[in-house]
C-alpha atoms as a PDB file:
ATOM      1  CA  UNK A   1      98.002 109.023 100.944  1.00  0.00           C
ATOM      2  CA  UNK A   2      98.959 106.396  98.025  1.00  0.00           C
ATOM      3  CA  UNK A   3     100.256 109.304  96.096  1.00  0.00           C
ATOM      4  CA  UNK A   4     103.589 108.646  98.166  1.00  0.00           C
ATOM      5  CA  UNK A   5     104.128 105.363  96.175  1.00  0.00           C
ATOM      6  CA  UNK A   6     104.200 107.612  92.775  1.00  0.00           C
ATOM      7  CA  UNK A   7     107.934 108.372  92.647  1.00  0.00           C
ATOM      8  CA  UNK A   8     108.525 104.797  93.483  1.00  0.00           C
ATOM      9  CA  UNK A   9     106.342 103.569  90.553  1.00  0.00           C
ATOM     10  CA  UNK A  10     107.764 106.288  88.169  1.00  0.00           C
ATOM     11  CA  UNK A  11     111.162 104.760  87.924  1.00  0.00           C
ATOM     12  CA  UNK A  12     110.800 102.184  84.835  1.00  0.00           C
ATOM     13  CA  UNK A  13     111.655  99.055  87.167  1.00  0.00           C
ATOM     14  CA  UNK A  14     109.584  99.354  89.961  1.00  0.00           C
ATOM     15  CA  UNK A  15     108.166  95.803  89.311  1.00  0.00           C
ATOM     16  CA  UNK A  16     111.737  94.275  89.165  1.00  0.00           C
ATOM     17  CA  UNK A  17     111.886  92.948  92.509  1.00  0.00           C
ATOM     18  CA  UNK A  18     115.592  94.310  92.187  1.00  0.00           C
ATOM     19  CA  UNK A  19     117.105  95.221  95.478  1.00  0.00           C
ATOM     20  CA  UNK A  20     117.110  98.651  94.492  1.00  0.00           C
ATOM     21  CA  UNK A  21     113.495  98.814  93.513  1.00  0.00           C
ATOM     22  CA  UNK A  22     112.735  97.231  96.470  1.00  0.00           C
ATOM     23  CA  UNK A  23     114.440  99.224  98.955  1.00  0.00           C
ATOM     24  CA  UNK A  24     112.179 102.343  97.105  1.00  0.00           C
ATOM     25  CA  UNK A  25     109.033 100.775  97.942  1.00  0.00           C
ATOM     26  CA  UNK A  26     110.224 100.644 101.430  1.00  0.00           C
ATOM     27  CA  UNK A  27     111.135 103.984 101.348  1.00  0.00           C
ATOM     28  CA  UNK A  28     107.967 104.972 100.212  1.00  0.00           C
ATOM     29  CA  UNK A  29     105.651 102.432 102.897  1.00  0.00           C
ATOM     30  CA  UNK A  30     107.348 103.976 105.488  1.00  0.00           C
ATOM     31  CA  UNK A  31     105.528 107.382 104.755  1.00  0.00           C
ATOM     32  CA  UNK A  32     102.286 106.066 104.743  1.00  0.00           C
ATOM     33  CA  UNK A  33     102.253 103.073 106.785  1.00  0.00           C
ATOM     34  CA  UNK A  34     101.776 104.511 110.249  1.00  0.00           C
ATOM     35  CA  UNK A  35      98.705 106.502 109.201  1.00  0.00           C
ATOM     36  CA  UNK A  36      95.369 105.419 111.180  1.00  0.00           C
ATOM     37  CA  UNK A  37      93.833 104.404 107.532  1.00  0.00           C
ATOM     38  CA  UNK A  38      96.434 102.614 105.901  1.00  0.00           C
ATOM     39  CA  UNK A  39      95.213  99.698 104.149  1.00  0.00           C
ATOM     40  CA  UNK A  40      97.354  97.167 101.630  1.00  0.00           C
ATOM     41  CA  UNK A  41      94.697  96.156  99.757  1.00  0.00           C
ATOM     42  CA  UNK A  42      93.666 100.142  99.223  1.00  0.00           C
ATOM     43  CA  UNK A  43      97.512 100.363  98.634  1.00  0.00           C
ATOM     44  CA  UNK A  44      97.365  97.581  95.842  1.00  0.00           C
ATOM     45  CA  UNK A  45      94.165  98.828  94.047  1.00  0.00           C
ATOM     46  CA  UNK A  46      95.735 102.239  93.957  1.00  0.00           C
ATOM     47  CA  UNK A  47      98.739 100.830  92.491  1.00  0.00           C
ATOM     48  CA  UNK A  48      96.292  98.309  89.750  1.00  0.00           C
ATOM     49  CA  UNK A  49      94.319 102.038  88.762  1.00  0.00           C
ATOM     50  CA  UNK A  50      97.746 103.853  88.266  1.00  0.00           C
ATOM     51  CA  UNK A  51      99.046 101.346  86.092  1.00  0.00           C
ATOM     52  CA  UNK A  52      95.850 100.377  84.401  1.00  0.00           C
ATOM     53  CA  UNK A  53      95.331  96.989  85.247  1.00  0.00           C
ATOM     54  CA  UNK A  54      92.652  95.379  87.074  1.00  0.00           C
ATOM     55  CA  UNK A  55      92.564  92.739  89.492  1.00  0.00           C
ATOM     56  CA  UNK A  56      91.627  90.151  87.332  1.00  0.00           C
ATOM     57  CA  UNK A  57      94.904  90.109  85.238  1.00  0.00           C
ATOM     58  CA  UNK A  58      97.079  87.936  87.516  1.00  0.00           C
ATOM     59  CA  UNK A  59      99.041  87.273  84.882  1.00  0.00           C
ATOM     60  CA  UNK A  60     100.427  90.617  84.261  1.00  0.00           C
ATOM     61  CA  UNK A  61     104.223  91.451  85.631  1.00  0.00           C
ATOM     62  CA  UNK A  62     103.158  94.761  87.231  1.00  0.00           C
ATOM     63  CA  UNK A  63      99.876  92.496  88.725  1.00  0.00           C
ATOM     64  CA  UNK A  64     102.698  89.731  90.306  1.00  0.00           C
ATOM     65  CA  UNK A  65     104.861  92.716  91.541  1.00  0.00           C
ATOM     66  CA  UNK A  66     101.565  94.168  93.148  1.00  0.00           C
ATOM     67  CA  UNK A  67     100.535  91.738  94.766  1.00  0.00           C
ATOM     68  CA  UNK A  68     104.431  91.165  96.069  1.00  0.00           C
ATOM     69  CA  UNK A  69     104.594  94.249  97.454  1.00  0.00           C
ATOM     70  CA  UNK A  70     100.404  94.135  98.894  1.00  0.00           C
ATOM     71  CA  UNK A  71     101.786  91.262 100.746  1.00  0.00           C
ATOM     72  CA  UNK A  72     105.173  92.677 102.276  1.00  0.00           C
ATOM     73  CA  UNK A  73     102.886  96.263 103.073  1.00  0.00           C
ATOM     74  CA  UNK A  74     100.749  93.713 105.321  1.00  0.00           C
ATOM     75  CA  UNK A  75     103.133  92.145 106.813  1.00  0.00           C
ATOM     76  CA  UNK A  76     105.212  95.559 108.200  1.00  0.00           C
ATOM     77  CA  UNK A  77     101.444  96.897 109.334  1.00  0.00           C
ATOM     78  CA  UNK A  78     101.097  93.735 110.945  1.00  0.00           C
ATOM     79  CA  UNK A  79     104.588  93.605 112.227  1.00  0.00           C
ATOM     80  CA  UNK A  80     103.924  97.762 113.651  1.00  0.00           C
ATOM     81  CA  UNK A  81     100.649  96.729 115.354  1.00  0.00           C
ATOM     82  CA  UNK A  82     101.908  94.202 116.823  1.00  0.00           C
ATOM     83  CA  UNK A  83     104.760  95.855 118.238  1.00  0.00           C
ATOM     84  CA  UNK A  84     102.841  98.727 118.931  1.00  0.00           C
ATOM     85  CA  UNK A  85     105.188 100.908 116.969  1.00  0.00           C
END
């Protein structure tokens, strides 16, 4: 299911926080996020593997942007079940 974030994380800026770049990972959460087993923190370790960091390099710009988007990937799953949509 994380596979959907690929094309978003193949464009060299992905970690950028630029509008564009965010408005991709958007884009891409809303193909996944309404699945049953959709899980951020799944989302965020698939994300760590495809870049090759792990989760103890906080320090890293892709690990910031990660945990960025782990955090705005909760809160639309959280926002949906809430909602009910």
């Amino acid at each position: 299911m994380y596979q959907a974030l690929d094309k978003f994380m193949n464009i060299e800026t992905w970690h950028s926080y630029h509008p564009l770049d965010e408005a991709r990972f958007f884009q891409a959460l809303h193909t996944i996020v309404h699945e049953p087993d959709f899980n951020a923190d799944q989302m965020a370790e698939y994300m760590r593997e495809k870049v090759g960091i792990d989760r103890n390099e906080e320090e890293h710009p892709y690990a910031k942007a990660i945990e960025h988007f782990q955090a705005a990937a909760w809160a639309v799953r959280q926002y949906l079940d809430a909602t009910q949509n």
